[in-house]
N, C-alpha and C. Protein backbone atom coordinates (compact mmCIF):
# COMPACT_ATOMS: atom_id res chain seq x y z
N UNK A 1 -100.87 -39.32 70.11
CA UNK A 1 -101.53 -40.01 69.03
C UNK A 1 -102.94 -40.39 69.50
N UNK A 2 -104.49 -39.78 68.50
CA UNK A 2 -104.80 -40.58 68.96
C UNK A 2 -105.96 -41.61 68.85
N UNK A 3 -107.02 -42.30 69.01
CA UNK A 3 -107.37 -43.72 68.91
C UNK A 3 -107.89 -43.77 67.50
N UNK A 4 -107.54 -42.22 66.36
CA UNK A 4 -108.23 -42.71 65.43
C UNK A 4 -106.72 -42.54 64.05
N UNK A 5 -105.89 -42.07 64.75
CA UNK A 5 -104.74 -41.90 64.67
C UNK A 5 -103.97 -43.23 64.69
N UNK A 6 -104.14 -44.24 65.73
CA UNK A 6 -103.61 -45.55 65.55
C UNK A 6 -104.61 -46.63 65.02
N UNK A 7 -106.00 -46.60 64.59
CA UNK A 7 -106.46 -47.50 63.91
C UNK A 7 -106.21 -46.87 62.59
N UNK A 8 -106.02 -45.92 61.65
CA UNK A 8 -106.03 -45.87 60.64
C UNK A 8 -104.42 -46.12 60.37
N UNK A 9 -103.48 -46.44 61.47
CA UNK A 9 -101.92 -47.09 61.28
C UNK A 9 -102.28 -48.48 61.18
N UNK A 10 -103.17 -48.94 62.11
CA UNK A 10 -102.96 -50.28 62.26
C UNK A 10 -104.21 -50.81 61.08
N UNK A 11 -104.42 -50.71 60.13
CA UNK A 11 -105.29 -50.79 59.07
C UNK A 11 -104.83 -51.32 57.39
N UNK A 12 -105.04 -52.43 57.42
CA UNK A 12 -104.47 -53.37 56.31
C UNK A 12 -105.42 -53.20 55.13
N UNK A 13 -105.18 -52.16 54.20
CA UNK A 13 -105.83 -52.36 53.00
C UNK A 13 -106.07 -52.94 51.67
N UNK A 14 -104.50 -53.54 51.81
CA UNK A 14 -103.98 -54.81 51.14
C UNK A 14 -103.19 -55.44 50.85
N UNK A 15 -102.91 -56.71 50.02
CA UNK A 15 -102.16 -57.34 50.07
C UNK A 15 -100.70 -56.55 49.13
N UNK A 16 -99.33 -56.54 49.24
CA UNK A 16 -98.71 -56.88 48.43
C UNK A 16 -98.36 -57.92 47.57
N UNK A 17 -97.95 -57.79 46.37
CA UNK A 17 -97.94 -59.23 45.22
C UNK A 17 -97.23 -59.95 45.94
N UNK A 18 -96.27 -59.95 46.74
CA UNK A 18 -95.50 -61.31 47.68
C UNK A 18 -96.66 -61.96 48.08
N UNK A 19 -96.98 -61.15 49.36
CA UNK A 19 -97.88 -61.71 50.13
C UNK A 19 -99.25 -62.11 49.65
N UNK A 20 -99.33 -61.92 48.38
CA UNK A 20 -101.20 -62.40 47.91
C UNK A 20 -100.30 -63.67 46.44
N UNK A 21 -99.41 -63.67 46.50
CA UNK A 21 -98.68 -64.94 45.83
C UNK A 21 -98.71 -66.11 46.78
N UNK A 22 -98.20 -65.52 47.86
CA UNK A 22 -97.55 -66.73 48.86
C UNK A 22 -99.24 -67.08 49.04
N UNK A 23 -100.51 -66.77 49.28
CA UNK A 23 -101.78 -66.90 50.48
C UNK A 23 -102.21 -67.49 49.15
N UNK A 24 -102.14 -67.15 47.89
CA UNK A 24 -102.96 -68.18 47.07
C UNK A 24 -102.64 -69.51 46.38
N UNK A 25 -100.94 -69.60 46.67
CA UNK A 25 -100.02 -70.51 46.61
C UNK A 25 -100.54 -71.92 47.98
N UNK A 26 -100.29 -71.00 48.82
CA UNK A 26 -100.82 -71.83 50.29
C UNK A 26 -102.19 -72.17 49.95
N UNK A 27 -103.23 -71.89 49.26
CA UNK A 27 -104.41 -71.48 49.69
C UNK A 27 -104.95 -72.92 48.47
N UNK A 28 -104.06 -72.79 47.50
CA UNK A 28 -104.39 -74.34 46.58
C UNK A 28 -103.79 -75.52 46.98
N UNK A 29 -103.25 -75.54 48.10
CA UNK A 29 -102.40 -76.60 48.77
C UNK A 29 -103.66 -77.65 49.03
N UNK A 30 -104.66 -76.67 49.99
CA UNK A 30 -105.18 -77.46 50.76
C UNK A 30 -106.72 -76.72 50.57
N UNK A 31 -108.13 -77.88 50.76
CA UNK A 31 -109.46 -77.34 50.72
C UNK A 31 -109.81 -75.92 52.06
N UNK A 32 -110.14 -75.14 51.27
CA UNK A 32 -110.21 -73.83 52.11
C UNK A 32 -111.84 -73.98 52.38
N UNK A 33 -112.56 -73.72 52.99
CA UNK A 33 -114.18 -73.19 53.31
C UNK A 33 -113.86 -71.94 53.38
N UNK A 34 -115.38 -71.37 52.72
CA UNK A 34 -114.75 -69.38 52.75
C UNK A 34 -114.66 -69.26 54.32
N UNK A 35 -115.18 -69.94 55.17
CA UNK A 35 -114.85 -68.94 56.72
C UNK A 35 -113.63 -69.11 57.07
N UNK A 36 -113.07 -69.83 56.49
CA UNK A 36 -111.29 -70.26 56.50
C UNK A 36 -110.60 -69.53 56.19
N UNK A 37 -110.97 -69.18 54.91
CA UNK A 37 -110.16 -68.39 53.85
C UNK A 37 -110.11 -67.36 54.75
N UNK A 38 -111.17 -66.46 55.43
CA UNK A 38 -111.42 -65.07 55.80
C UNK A 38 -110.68 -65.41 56.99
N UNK A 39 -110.20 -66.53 57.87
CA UNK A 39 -109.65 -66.51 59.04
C UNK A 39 -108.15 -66.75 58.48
N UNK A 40 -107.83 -66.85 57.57
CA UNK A 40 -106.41 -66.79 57.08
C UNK A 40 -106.53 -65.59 56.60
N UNK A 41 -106.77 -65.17 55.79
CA UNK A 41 -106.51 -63.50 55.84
C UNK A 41 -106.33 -62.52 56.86
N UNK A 42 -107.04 -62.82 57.48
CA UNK A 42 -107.11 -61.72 58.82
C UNK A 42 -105.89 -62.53 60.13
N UNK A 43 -105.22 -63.21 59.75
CA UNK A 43 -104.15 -63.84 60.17
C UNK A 43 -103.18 -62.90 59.70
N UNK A 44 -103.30 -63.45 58.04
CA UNK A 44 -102.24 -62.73 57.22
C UNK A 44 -102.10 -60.78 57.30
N UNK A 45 -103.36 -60.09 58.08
CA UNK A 45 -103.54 -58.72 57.87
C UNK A 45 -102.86 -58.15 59.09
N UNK A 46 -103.36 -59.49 60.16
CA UNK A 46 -102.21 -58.94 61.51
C UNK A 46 -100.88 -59.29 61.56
N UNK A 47 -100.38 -60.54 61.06
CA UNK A 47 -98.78 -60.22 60.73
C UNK A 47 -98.39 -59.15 59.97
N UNK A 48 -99.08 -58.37 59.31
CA UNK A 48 -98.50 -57.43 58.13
C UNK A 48 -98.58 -56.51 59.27
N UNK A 49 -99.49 -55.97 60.02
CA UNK A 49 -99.34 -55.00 61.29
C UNK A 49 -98.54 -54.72 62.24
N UNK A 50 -98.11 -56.22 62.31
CA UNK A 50 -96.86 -55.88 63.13
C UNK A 50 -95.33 -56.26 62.56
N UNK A 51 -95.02 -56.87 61.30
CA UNK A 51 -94.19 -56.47 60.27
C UNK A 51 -94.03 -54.65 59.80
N UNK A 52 -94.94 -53.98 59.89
CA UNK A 52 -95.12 -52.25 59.50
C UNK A 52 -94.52 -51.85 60.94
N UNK A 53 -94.90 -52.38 62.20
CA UNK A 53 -93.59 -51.92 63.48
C UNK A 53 -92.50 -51.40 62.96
N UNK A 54 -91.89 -49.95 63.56
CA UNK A 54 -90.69 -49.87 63.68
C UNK A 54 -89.92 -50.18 64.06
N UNK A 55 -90.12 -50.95 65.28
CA UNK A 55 -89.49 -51.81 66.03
C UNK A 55 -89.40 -53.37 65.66
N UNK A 56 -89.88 -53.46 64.22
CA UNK A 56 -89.26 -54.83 63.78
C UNK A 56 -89.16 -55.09 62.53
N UNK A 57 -88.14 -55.64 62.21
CA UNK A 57 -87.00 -55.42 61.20
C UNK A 57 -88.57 -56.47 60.18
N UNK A 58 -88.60 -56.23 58.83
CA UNK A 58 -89.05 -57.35 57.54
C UNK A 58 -88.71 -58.62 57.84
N UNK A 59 -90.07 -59.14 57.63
CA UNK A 59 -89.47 -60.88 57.31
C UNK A 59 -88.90 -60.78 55.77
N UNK A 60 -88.10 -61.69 55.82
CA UNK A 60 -87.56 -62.51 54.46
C UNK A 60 -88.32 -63.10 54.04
N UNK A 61 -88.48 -63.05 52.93
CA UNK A 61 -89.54 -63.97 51.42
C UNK A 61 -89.54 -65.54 52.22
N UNK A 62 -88.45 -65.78 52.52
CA UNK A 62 -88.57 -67.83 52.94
C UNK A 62 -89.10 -67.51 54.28
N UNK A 63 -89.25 -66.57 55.33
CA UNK A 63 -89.60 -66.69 56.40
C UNK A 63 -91.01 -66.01 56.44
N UNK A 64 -91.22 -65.30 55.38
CA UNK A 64 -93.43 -65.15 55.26
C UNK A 64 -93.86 -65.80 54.76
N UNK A 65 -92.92 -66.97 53.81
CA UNK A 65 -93.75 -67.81 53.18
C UNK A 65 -93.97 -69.37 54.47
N UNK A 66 -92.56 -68.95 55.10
CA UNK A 66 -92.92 -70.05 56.54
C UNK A 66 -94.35 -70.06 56.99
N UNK A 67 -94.08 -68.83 57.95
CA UNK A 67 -94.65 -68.24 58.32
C UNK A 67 -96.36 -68.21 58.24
N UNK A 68 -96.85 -67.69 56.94
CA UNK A 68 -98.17 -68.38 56.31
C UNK A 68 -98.54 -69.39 55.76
């Protein structure tokens, strides 16, 4: 495999409706500043990276909404 082979795997183009429910749910909780917002996303883009692992099973809806 190779290095352009695993960045275009490891490459989050977007949200699913779970996951862009749960981040804007979370996201009216509490005052966001946009450099916030963009550091919670890119939170939320690397758990999804390593959720897409084969080597690891889906979170559950109550445990991504933990989770984020």
């Amino acid at each position: 495999m190779t290095d352009a082979d695993i960045a275009a795997e490891n490459q989050v183009d977007s949200f699913d409706e779970e996951t862009f429910e749960i981040l804007v749910h979370c996201s009216e909780q509490i005052e966001l500043t946009p450099r916030t917002g963009k550091r919670l996303i890119n939170i939320c883009k690397i758990l999804q990276i390593i959720w897409k692992k084969p080597s690891t099973q889906p979170p559950t809806p109550e445990s991504k909404t933990l989770i984020i």
